[in-house]
C-alpha atoms as a PDB file:
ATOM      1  CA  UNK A   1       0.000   0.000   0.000  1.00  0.00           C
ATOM      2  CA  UNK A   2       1.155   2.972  -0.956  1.00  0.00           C
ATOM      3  CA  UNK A   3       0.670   7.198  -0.326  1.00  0.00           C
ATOM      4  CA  UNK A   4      -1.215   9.015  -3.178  1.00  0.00           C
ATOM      5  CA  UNK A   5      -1.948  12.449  -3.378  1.00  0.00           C
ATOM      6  CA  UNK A   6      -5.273  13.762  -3.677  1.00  0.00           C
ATOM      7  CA  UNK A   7      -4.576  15.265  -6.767  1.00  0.00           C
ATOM      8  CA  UNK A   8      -4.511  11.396  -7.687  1.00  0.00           C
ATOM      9  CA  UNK A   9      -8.188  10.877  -6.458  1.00  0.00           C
ATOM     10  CA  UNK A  10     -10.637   9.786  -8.980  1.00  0.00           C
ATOM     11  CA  UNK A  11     -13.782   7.764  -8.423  1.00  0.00           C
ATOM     12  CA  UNK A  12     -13.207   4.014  -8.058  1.00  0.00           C
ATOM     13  CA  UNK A  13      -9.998   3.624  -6.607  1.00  0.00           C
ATOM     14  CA  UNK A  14      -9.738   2.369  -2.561  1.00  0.00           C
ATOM     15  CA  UNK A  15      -8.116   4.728   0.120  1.00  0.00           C
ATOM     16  CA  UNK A  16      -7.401   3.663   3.258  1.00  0.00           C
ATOM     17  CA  UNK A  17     -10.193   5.956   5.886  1.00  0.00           C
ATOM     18  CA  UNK A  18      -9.835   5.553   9.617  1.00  0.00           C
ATOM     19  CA  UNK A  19      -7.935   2.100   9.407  1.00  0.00           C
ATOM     20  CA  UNK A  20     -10.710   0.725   7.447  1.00  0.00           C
ATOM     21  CA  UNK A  21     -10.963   0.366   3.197  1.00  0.00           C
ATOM     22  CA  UNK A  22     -13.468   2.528   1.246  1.00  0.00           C
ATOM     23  CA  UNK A  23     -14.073   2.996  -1.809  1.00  0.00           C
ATOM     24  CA  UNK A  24     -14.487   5.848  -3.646  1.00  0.00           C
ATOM     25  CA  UNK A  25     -17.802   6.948  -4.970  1.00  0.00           C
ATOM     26  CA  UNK A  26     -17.401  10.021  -5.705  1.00  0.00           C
ATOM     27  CA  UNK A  27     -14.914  13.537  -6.072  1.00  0.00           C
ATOM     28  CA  UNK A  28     -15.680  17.147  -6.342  1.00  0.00           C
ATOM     29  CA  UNK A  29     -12.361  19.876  -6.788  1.00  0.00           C
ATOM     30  CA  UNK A  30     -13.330  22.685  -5.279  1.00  0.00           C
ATOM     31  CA  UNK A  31     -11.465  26.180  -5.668  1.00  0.00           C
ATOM     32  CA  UNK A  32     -12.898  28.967  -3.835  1.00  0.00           C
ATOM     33  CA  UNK A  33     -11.717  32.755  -4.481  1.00  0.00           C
ATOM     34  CA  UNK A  34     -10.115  32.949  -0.838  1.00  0.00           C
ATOM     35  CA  UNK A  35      -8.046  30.572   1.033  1.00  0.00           C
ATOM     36  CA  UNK A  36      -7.026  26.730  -0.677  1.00  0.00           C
ATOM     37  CA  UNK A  37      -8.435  24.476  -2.518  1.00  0.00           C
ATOM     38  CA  UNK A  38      -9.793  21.432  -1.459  1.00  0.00           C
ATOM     39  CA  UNK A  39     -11.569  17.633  -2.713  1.00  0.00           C
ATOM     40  CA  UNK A  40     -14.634  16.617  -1.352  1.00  0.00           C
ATOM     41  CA  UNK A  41     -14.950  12.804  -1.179  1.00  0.00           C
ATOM     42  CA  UNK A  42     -17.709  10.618  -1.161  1.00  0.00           C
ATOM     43  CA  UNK A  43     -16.673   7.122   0.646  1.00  0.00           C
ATOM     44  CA  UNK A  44     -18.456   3.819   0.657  1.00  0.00           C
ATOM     45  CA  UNK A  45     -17.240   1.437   3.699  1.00  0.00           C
ATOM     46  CA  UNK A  46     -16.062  -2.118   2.133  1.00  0.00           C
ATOM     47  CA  UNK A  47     -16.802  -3.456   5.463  1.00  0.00           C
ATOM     48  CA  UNK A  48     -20.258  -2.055   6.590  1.00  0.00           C
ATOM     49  CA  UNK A  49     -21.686  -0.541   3.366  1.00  0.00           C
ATOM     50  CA  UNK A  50     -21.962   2.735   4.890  1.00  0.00           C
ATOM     51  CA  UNK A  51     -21.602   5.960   2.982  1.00  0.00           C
ATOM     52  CA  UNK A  52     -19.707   8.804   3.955  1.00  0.00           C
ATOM     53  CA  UNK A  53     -18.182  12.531   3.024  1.00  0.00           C
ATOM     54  CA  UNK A  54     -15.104  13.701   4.038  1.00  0.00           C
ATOM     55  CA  UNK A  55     -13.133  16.703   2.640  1.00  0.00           C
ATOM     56  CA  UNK A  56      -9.530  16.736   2.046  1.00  0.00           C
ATOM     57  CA  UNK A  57      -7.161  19.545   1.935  1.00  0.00           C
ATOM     58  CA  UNK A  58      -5.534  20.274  -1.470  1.00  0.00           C
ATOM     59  CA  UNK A  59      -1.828  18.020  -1.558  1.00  0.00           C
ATOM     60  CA  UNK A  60      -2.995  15.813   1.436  1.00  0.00           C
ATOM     61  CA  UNK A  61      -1.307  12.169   1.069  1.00  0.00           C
ATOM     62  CA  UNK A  62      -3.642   9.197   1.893  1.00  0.00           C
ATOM     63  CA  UNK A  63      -2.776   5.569   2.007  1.00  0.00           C
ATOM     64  CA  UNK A  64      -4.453   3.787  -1.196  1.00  0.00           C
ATOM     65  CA  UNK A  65      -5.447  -0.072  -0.655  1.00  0.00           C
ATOM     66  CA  UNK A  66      -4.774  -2.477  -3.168  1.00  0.00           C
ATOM     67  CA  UNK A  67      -7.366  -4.752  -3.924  1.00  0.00           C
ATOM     68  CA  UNK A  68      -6.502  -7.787  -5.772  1.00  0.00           C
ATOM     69  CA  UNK A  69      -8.797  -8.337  -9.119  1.00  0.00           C
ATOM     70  CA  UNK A  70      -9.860 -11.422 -10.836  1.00  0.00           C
ATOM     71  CA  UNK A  71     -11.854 -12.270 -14.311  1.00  0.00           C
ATOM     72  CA  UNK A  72     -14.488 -14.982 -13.845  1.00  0.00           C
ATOM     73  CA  UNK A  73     -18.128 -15.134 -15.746  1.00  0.00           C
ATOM     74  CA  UNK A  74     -21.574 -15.143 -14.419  1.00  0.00           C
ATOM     75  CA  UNK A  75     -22.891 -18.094 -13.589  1.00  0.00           C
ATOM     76  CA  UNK A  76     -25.675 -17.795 -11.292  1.00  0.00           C
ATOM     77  CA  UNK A  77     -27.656 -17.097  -8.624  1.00  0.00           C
ATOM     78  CA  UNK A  78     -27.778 -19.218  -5.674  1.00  0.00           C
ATOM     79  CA  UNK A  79     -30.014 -17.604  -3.270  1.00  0.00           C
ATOM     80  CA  UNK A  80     -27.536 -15.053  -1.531  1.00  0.00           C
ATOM     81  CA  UNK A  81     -25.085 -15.022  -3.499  1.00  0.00           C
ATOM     82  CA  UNK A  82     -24.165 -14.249  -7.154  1.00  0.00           C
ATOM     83  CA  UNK A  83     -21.502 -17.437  -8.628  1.00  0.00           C
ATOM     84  CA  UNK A  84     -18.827 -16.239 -10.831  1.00  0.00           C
ATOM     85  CA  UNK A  85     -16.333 -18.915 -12.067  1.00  0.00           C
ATOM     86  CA  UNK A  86     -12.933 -18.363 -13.284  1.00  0.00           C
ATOM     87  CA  UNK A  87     -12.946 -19.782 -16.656  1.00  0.00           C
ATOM     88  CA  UNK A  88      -9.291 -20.869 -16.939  1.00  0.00           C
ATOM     89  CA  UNK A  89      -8.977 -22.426 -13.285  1.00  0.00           C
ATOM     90  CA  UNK A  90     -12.067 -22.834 -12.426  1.00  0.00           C
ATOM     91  CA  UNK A  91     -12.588 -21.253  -9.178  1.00  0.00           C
ATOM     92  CA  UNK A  92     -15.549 -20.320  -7.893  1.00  0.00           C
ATOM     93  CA  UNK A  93     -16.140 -16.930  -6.239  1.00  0.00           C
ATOM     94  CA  UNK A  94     -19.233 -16.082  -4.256  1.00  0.00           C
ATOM     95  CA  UNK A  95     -20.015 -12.413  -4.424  1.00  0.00           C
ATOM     96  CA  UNK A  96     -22.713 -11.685  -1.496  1.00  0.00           C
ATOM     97  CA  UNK A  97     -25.997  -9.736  -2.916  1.00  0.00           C
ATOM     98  CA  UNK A  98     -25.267  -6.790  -1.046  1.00  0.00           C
ATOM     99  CA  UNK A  99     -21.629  -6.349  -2.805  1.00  0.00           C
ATOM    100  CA  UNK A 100     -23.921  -5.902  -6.285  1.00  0.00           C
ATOM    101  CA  UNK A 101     -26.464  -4.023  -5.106  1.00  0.00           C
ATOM    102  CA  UNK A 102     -28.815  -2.314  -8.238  1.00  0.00           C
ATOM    103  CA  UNK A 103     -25.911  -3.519 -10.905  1.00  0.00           C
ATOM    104  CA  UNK A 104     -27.923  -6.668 -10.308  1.00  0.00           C
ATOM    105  CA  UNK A 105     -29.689  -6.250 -13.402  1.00  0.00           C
ATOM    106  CA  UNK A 106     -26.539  -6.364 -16.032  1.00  0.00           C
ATOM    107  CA  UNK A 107     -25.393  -9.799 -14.586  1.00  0.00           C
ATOM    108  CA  UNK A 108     -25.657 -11.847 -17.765  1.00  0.00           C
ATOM    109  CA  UNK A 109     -24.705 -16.078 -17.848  1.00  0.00           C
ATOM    110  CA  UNK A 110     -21.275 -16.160 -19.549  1.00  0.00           C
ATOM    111  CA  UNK A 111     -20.227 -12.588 -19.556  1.00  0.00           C
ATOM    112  CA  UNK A 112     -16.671 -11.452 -18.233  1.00  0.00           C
ATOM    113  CA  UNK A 113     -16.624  -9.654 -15.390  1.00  0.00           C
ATOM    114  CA  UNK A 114     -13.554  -7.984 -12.851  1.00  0.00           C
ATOM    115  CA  UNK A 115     -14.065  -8.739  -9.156  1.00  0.00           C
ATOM    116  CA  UNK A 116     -12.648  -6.631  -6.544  1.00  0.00           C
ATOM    117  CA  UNK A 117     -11.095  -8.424  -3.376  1.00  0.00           C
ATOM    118  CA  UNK A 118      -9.398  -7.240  -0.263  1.00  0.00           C
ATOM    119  CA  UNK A 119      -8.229  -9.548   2.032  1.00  0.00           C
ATOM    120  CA  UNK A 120      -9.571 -12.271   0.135  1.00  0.00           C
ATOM    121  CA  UNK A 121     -13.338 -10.917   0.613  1.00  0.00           C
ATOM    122  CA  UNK A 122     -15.586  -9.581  -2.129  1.00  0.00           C
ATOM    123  CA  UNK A 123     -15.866  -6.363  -2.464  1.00  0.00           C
ATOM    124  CA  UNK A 124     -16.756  -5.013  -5.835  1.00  0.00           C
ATOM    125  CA  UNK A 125     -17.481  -6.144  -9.362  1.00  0.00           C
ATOM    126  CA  UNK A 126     -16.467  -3.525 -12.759  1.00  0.00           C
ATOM    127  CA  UNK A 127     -18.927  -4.097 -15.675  1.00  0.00           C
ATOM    128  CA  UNK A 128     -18.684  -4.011 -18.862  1.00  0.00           C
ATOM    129  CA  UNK A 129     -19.369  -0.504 -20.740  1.00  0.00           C
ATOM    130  CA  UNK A 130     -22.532  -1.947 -22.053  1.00  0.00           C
ATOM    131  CA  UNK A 131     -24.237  -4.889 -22.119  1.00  0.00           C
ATOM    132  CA  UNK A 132     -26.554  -6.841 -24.879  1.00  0.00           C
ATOM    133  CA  UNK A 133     -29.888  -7.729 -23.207  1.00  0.00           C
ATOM    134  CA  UNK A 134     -33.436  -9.201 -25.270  1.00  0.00           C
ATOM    135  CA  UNK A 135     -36.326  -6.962 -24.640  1.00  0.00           C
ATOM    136  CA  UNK A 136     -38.977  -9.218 -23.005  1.00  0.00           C
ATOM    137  CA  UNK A 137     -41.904  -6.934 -22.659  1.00  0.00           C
ATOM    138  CA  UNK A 138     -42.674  -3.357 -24.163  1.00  0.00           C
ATOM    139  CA  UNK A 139     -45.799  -1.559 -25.869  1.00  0.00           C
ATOM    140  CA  UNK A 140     -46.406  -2.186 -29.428  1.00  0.00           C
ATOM    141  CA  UNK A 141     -46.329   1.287 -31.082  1.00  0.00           C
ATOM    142  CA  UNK A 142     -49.141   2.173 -33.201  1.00  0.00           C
ATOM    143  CA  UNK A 143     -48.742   2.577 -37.403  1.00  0.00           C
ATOM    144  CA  UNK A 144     -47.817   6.644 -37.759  1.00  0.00           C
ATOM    145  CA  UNK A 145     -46.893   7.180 -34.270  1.00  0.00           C
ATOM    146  CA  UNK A 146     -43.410   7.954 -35.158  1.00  0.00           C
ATOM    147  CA  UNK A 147     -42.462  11.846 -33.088  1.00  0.00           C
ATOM    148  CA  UNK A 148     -38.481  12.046 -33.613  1.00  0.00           C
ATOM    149  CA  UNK A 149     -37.383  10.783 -30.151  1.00  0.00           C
ATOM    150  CA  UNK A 150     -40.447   9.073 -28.753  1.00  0.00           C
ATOM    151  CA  UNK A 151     -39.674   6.377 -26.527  1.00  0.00           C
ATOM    152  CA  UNK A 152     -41.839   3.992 -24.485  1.00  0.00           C
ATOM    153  CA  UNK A 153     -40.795   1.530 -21.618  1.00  0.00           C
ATOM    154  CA  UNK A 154     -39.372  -1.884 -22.144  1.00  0.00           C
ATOM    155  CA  UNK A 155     -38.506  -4.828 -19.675  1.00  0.00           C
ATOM    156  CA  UNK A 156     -35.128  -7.000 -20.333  1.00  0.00           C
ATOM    157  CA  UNK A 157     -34.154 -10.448 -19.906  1.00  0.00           C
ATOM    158  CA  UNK A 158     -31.779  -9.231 -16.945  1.00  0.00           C
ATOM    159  CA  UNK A 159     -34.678  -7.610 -15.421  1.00  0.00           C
ATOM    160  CA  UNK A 160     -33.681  -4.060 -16.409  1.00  0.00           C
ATOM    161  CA  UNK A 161     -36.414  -1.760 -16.829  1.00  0.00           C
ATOM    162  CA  UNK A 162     -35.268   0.856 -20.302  1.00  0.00           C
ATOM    163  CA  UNK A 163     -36.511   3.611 -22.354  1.00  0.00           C
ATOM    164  CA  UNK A 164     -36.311   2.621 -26.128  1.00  0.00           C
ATOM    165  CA  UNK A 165     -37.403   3.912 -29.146  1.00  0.00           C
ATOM    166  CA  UNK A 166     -41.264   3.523 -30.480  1.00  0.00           C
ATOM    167  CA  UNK A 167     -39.910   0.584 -33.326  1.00  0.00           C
ATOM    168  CA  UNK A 168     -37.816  -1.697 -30.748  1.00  0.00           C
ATOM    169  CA  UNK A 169     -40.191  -4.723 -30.367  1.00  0.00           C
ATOM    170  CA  UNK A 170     -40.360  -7.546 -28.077  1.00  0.00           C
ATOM    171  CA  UNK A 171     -37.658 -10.171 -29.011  1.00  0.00           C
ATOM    172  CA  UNK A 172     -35.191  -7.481 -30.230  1.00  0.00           C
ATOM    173  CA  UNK A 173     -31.583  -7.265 -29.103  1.00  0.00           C
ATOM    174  CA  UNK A 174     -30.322  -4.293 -27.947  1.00  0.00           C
ATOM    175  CA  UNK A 175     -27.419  -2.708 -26.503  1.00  0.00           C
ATOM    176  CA  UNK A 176     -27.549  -1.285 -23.259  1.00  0.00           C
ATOM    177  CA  UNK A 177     -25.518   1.415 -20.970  1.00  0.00           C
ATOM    178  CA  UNK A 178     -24.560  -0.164 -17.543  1.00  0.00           C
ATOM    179  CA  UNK A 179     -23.182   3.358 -16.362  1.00  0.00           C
ATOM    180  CA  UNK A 180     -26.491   5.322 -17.116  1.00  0.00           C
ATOM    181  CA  UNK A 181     -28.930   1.940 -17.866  1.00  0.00           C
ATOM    182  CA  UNK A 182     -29.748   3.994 -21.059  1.00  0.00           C
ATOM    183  CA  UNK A 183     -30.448   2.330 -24.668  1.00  0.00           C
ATOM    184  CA  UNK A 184     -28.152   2.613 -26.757  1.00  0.00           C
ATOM    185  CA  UNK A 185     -28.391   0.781 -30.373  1.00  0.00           C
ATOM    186  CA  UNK A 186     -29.684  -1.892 -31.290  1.00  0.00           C
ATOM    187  CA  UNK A 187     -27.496  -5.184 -31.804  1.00  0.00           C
ATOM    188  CA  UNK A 188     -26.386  -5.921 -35.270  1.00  0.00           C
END
C-alpha cells in the first residue's frame, strides 16, 4: 500500500479511511476565491456498506489499498449469493448480494466480469461498458406514431427496466448502458 496524493483521487480507486478500506464513490475539486483548494470525497465502507463525506485539503497524502482483481463469468444465482467462475482455473467466487447491489440487473450467464477483493473478501465487481440484453416486454407502437425521439418503456431479460425507441419490439436485441442503464443501439 502505498501514499497518493489527492490530486490522484478519482472515483473508483480504494483509500485507506480511519484504518478501514473505502471505496471511492465520488470527487468534487473545489477552488474557492479565498483561502485553498480542497476535494470533497464521497466514501463507501467495504466493510459495513456505509456511505460517507469527508473533505480533504488540497496536496494531502492518503494511504491507497490495493485490492486484488480477478476475471471470472456469471454463472448464477444461488439464493444469496451471485456465482462467478474463473474460466481458466475454475474457481468459484461467491459475491454476497449486497456487494452488487442495483448492478444486479446487467449480470448476464457467460459474460466477463472484474471482481474486486481485499483480504480475500468480495468487495466489488467492474462491468462491462454496455451490455446486450433481449427486450422481453414493451408496448407495441401504433402505425404513424413515429415523433423524432419518442420512446416507451421496455422490460429486459436481466430484469432491467429501459426507455427505447417507439420501433424496438419484443424479441429485439439491444445494446444497453450499464453506467447510465440507457439504450443505446440496437445489436447488429
Amino acid at each position: 500500500m502505498g501514499m497518493i496524493s489527492t490530486a490522484q483521487f478519482k472515483k473508483g480507486i480504494y483509500l485507506l479511511f480511519h484504518d478501514e478500506p473505502h471505496l471511492v464513490v465520488d470527487i468534487s475539486f473545489v477552488s474557492p476565491g479565498k483561502g485553498s483548494a480542497f476535494y470533497k470525497v464521497k466514501f463507501k465502507n467495504l466493510y459495513t456498506g456505509r456511505v460517507l463525506e469527508y473533505t480533504y485539503k488540497s496536496g494531502e497524502k492518503v494511504e491507497e489499498v490495493l485490492v486484488e482483481t480477478h476475471e471470472a463469468e456469471y454463472s448464477y444465482f444461488d439464493g444469496s449469493n451471485y456465482v462467478f467462475i474463473e474460466p481458466r482455473t475454475f474457481d468459484q467466487y461467491m459475491v454476497p448480494v449486497e456487494v452488487i447491489g442495483d448492478d444486479k440487473v446487467y449480470l448476464k450467464e457467460g459474460l466477463l466480469y472484474r471482481l474486486k477483493f481485499y483480504e480475500e473478501n468480495p468487495v466489488g465487481v467492474t462491468l462491462p461498458k454496455s451490455i446486450a440484453c433481449t427486450v422481453v416486454e414493451t408496448e407495441n407502437s401504433i402505425k404513424g406514431d413515429t415523433a423524432t425521439s419518442a420512446m416507451k418503456n421496455a422490460v429486459l431479460d436481466t430484469g432491467a427496466k429501459v426507455l427505447v425507441p417507439l420501433f424496438i419490439k419484443n424479441g429485439e436485441e439491444i445494446i444497453v448502458s450499464t453506467e447510465s442503464g440507457a439504450y443505446l443501439s440496437r445489436k447488429t
